[in-house]
PDB file of N, CA and C in Angstrom:
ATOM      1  N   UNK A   1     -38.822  -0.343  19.204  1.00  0.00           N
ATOM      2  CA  UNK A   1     -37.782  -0.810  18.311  1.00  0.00           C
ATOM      3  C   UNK A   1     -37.083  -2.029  18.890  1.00  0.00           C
ATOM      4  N   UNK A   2     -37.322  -2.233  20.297  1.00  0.00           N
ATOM      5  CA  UNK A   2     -36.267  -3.014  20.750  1.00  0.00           C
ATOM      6  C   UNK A   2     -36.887  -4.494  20.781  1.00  0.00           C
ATOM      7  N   UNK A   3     -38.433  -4.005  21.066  1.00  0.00           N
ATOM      8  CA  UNK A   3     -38.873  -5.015  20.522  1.00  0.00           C
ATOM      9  C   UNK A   3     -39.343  -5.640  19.216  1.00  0.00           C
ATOM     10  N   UNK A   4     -38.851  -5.180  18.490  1.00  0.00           N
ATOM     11  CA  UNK A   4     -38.928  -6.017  17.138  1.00  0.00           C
ATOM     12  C   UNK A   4     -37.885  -6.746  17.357  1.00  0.00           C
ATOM     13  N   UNK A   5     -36.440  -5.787  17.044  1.00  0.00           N
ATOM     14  CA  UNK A   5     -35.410  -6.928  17.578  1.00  0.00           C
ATOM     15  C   UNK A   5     -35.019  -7.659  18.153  1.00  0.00           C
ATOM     16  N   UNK A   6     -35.907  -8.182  19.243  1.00  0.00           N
ATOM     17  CA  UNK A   6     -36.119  -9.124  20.348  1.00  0.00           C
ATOM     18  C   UNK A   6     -36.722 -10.432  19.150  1.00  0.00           C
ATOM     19  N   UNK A   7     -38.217  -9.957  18.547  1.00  0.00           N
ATOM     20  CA  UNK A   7     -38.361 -10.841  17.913  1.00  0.00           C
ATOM     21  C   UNK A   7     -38.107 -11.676  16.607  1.00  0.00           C
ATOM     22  N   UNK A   8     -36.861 -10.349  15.908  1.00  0.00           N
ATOM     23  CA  UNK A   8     -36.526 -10.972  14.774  1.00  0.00           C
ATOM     24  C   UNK A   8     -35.315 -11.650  15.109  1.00  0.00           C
ATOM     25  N   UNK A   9     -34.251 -11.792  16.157  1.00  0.00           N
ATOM     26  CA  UNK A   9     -33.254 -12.414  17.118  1.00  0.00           C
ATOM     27  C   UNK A   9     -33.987 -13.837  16.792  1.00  0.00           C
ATOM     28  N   UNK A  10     -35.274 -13.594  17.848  1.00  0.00           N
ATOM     29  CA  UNK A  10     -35.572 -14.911  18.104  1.00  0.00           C
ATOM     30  C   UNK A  10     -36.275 -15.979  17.225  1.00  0.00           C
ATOM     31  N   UNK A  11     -36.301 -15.548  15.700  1.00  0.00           N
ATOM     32  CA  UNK A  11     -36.660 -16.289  14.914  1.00  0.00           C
ATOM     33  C   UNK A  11     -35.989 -16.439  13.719  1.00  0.00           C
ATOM     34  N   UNK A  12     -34.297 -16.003  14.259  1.00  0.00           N
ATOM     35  CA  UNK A  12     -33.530 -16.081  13.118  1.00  0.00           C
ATOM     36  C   UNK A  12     -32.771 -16.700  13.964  1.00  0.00           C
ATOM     37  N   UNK A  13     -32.318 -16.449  14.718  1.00  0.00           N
ATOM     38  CA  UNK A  13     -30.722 -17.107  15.483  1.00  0.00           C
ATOM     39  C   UNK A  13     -30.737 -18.350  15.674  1.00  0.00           C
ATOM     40  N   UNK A  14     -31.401 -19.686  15.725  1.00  0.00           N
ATOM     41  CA  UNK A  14     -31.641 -20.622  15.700  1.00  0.00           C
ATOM     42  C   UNK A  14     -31.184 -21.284  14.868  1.00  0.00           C
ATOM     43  N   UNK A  15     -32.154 -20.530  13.676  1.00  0.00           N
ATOM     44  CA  UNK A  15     -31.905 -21.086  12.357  1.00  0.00           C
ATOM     45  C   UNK A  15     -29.971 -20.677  11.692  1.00  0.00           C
ATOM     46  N   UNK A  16     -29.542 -19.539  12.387  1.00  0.00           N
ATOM     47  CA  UNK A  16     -28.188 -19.298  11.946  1.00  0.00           C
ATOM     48  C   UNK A  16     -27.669 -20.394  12.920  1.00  0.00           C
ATOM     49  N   UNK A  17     -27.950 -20.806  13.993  1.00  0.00           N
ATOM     50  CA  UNK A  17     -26.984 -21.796  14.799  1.00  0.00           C
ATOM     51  C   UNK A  17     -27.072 -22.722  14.674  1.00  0.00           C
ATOM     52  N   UNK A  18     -27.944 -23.583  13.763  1.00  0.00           N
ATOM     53  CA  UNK A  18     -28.169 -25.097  13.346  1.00  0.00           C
ATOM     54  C   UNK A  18     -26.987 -25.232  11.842  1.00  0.00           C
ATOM     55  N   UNK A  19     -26.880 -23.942  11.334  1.00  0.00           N
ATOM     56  CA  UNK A  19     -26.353 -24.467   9.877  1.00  0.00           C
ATOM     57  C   UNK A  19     -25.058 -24.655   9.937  1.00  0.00           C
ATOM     58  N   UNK A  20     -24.034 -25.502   9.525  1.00  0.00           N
ATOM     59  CA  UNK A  20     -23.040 -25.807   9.696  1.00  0.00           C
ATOM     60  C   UNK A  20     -22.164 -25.876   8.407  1.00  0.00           C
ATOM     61  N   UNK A  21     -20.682 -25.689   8.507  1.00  0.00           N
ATOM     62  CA  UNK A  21     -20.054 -25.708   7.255  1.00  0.00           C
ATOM     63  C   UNK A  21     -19.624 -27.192   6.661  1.00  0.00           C
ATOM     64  N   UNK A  22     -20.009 -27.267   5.393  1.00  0.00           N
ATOM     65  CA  UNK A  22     -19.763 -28.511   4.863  1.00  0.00           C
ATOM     66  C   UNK A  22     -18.134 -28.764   4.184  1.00  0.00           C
ATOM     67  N   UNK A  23     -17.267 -28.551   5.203  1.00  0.00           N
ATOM     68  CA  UNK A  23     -15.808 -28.749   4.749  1.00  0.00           C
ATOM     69  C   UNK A  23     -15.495 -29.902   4.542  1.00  0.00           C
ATOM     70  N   UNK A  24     -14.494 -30.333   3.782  1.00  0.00           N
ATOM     71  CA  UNK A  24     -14.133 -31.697   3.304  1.00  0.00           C
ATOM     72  C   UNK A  24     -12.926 -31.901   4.084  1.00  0.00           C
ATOM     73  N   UNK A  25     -12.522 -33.065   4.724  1.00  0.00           N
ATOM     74  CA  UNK A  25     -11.374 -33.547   5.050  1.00  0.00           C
ATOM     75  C   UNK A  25     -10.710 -34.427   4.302  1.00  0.00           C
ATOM     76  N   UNK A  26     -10.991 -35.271   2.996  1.00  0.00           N
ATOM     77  CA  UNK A  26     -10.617 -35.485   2.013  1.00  0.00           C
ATOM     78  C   UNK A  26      -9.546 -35.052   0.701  1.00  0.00           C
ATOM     79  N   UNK A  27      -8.884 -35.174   0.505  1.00  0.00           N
ATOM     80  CA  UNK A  27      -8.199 -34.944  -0.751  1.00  0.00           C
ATOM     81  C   UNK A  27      -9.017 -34.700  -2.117  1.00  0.00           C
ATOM     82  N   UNK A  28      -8.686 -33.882  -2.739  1.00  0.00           N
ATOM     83  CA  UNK A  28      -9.910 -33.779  -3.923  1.00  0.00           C
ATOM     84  C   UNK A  28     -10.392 -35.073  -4.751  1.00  0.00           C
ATOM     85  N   UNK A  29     -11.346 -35.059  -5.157  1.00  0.00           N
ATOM     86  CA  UNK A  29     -11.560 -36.364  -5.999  1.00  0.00           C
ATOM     87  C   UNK A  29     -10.451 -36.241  -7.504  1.00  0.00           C
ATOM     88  N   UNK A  30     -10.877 -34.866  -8.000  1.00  0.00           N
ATOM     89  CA  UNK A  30     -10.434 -35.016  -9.186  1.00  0.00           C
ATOM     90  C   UNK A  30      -9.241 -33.576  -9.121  1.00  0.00           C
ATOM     91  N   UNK A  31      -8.105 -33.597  -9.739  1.00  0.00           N
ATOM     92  CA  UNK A  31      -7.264 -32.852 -10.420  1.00  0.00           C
ATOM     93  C   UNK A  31      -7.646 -31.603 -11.278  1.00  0.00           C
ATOM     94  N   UNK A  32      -7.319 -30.956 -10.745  1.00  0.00           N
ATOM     95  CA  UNK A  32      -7.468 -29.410 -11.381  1.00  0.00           C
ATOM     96  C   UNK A  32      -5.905 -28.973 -12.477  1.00  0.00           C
ATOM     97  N   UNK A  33      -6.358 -29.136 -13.641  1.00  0.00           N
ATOM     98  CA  UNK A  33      -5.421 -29.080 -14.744  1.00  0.00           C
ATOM     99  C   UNK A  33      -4.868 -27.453 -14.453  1.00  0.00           C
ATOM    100  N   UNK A  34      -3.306 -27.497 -15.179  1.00  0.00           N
ATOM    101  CA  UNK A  34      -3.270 -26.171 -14.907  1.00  0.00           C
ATOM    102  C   UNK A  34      -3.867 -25.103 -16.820  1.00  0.00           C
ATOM    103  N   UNK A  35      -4.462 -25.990 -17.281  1.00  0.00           N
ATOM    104  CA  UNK A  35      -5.341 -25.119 -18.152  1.00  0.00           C
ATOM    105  C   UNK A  35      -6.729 -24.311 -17.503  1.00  0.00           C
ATOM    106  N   UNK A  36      -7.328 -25.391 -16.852  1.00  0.00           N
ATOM    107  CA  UNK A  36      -8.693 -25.610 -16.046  1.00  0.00           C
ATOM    108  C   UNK A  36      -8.245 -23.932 -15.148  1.00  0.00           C
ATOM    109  N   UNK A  37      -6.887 -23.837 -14.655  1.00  0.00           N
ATOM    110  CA  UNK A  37      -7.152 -22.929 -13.696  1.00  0.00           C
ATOM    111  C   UNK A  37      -6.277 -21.922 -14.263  1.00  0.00           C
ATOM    112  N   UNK A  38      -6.044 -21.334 -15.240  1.00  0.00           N
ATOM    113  CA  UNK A  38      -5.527 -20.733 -15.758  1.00  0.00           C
ATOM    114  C   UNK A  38      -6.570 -19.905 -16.192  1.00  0.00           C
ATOM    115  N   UNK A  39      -7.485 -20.243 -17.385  1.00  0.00           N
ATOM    116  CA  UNK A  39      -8.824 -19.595 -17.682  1.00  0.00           C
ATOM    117  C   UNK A  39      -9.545 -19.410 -16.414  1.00  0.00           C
ATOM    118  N   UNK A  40      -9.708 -19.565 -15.119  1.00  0.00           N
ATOM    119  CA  UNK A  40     -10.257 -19.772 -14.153  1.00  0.00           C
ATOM    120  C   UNK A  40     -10.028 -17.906 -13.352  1.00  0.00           C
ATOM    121  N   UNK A  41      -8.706 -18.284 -13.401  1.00  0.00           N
ATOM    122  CA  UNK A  41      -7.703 -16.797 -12.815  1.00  0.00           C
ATOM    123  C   UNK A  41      -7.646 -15.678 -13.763  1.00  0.00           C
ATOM    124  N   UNK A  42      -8.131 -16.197 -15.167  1.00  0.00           N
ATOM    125  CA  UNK A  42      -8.281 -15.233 -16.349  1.00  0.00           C
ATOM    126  C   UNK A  42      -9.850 -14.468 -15.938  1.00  0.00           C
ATOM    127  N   UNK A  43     -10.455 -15.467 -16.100  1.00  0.00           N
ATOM    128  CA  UNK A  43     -12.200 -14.555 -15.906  1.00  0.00           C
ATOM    129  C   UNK A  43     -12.322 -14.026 -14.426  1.00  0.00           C
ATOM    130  N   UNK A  44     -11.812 -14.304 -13.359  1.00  0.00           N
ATOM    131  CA  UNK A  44     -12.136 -14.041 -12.406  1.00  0.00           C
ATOM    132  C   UNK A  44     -11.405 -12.555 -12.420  1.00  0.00           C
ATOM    133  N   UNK A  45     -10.123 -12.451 -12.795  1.00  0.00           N
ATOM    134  CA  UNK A  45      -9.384 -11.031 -13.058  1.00  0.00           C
ATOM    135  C   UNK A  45     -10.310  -9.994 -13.960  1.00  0.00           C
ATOM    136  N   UNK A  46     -10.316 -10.990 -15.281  1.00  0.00           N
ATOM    137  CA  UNK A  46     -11.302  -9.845 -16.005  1.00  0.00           C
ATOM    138  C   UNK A  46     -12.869  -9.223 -15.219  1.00  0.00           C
ATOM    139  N   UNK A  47     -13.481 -10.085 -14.670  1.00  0.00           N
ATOM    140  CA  UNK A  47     -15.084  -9.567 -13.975  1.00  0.00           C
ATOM    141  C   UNK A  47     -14.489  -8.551 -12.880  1.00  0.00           C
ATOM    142  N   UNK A  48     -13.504  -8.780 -12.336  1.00  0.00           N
ATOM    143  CA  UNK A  48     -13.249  -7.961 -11.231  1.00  0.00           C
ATOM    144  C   UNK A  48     -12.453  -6.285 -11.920  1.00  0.00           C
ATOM    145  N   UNK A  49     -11.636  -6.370 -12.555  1.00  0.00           N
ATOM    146  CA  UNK A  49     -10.552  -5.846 -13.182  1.00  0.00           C
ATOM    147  C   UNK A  49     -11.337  -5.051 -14.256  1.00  0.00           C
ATOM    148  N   UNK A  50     -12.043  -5.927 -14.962  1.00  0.00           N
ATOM    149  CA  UNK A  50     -12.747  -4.758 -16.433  1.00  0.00           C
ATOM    150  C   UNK A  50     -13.700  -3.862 -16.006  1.00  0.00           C
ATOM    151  N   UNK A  51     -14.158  -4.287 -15.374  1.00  0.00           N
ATOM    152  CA  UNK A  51     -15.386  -2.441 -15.466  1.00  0.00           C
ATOM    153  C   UNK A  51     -14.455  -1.342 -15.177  1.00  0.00           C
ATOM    154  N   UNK A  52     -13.818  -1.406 -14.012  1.00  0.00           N
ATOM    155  CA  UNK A  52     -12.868  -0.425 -13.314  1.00  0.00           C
ATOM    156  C   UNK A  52     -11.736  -0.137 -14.644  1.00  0.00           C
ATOM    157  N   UNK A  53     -11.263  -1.286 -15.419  1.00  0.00           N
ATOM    158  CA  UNK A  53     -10.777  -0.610 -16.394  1.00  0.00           C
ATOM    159  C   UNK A  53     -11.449   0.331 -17.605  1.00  0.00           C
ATOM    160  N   UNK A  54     -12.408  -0.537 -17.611  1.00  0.00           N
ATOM    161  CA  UNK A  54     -13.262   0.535 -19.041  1.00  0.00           C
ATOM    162  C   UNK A  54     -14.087   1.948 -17.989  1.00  0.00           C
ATOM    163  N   UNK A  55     -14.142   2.293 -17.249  1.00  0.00           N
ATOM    164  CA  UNK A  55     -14.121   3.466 -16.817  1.00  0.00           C
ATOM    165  C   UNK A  55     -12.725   4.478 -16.636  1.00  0.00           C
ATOM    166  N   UNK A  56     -11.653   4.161 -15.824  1.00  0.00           N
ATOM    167  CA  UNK A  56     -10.852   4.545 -16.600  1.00  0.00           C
ATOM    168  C   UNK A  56     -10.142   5.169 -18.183  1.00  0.00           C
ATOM    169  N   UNK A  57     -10.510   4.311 -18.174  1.00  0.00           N
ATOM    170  CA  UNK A  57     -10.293   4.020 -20.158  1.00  0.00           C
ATOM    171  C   UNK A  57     -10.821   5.377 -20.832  1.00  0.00           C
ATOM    172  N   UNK A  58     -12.376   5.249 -20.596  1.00  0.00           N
ATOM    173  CA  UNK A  58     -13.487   6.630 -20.637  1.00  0.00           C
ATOM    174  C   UNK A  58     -13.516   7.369 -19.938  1.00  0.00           C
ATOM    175  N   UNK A  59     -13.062   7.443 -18.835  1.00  0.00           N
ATOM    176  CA  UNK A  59     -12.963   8.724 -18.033  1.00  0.00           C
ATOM    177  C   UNK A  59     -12.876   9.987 -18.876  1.00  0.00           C
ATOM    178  N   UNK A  60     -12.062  10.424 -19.499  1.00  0.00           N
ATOM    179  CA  UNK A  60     -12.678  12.282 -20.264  1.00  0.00           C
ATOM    180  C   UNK A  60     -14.217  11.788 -21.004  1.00  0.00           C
ATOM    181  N   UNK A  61     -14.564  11.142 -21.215  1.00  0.00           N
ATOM    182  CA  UNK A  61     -15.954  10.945 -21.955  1.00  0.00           C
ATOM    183  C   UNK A  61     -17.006  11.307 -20.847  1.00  0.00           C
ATOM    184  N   UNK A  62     -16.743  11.051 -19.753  1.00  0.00           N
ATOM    185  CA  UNK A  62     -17.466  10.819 -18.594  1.00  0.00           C
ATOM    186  C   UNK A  62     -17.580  12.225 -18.252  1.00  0.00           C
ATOM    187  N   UNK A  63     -16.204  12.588 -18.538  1.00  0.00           N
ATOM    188  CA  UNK A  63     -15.992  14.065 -17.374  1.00  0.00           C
ATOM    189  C   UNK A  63     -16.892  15.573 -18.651  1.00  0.00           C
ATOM    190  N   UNK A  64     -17.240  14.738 -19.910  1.00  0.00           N
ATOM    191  CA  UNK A  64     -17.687  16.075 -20.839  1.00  0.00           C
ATOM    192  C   UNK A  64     -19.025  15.984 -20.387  1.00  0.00           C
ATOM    193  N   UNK A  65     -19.697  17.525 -20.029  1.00  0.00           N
ATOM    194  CA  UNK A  65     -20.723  17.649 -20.163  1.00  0.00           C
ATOM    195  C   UNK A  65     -21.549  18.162 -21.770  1.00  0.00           C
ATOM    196  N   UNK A  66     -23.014  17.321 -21.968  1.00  0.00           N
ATOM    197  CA  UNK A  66     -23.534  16.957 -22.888  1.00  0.00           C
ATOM    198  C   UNK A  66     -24.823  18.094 -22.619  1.00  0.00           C
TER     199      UNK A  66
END
């Protein structure tokens, strides 16, 4: 076992230590409206927020056995 992980180390870690983060030190090019990020904070709430609500929601539907 230990040697696999010897060799999957050595043909991955390289490749994780060459890649680097592409951060900007720049100011944005363009302006983010506060419409643009309004719908932005809307869908990101709903994808996260709705399933967990519509289970809830149905929960006794869930809990009847069929």
């Amino acid at each position: 076992m230990s040697g696999i992980l010897r060799v999957l180390t050595s043909r991955v870690a390289p490749v994780v230590r060459t890649q680097t983060a592409n951060l900007g030190s720049k100011p944005a090019q363009e302006k983010i409206g506060v419409m643009e990020t309004t719908v932005a904070l809307g869908l990101f709430s709903l994808a996260i927020l709705g399933p967990s609500g519509w289970i809830l929601a149905h929960l006794e539907d869930y809990k009847k056995k069929d």
